[in-house]
Protein backbone atom coordinates (compact mmCIF):
# COMPACT_ATOMS: atom_id res chain seq x y z
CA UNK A 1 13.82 42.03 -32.32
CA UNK A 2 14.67 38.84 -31.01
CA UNK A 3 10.93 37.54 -31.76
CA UNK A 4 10.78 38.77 -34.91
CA UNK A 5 13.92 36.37 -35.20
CA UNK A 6 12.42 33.44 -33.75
CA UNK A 7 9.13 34.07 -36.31
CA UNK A 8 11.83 34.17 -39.75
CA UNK A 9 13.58 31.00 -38.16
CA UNK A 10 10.27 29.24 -37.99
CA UNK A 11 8.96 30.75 -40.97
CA UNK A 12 12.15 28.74 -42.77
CA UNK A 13 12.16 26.29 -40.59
CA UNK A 14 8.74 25.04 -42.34
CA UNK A 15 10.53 24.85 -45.80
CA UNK A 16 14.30 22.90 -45.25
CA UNK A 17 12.95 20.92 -41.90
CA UNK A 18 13.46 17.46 -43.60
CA UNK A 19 16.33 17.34 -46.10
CA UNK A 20 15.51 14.15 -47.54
CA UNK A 21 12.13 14.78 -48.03
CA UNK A 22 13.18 17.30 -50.04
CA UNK A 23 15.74 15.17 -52.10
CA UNK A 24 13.30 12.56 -52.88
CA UNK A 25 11.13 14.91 -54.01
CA UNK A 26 13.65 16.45 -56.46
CA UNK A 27 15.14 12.99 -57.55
CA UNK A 28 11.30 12.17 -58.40
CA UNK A 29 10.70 15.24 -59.89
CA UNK A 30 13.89 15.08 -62.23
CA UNK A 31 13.65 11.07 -63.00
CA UNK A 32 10.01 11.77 -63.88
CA UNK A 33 10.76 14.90 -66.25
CA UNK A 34 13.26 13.16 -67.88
CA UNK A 35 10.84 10.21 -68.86
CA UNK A 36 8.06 12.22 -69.90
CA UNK A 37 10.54 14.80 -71.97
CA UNK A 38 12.37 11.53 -73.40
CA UNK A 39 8.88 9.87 -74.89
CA UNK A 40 9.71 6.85 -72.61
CA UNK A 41 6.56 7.32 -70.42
CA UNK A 42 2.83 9.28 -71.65
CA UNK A 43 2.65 12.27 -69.88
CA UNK A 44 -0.64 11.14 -67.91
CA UNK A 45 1.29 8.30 -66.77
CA UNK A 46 3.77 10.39 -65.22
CA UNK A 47 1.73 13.03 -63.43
CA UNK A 48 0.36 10.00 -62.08
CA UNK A 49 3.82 8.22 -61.37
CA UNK A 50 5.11 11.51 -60.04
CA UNK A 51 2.00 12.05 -57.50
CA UNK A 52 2.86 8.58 -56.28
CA UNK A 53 6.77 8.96 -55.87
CA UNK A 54 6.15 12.56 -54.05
CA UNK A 55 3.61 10.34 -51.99
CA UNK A 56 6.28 7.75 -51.15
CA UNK A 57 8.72 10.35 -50.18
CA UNK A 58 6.40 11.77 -47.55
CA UNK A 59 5.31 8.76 -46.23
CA UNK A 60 8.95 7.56 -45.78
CA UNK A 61 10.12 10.76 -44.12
CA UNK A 62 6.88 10.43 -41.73
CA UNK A 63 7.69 6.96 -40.75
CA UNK A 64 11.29 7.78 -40.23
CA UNK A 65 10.55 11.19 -37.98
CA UNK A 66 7.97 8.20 -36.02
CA UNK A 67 10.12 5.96 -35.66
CA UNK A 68 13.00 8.78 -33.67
CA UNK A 69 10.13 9.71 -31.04
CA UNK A 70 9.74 7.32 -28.04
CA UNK A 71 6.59 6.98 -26.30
């Protein structure tokens, strides 16, 4: 029993590890929607923005989990 708890606690462990990866993500998400949905931005332009902002949100949550590990 107790590894079948251990495999569900890594099993969500893989989806809410990094909160604010996960808040970037959604801020870009919802900033981007609302500029596409608005007619402020072409929707091409957006997929594009929004592949670059979810982009930006990994690579700042990668360089801030490097930067905690000492070598």
């Amino acid at each position: 029993m107790s590894g079948l708890r251990a495999a569900i606690g890594q099993i969500i462990g893989l989806f809410v590890d990094d909160a604010g990866l996960a808040l970037l993500a959604i801020l870009a998400i919802a900033i981007m929607t609302g500029l596409v949905k608005g007619g402020f931005v072409a929707p091409l332009m957006g997929a594009i923005a929004l592949a670059l902002g979810c982009g930006l949100a990994l690579a700042t949550s990668l360089f801030r989990a490097a930067g905690g590990t000492k070598r």
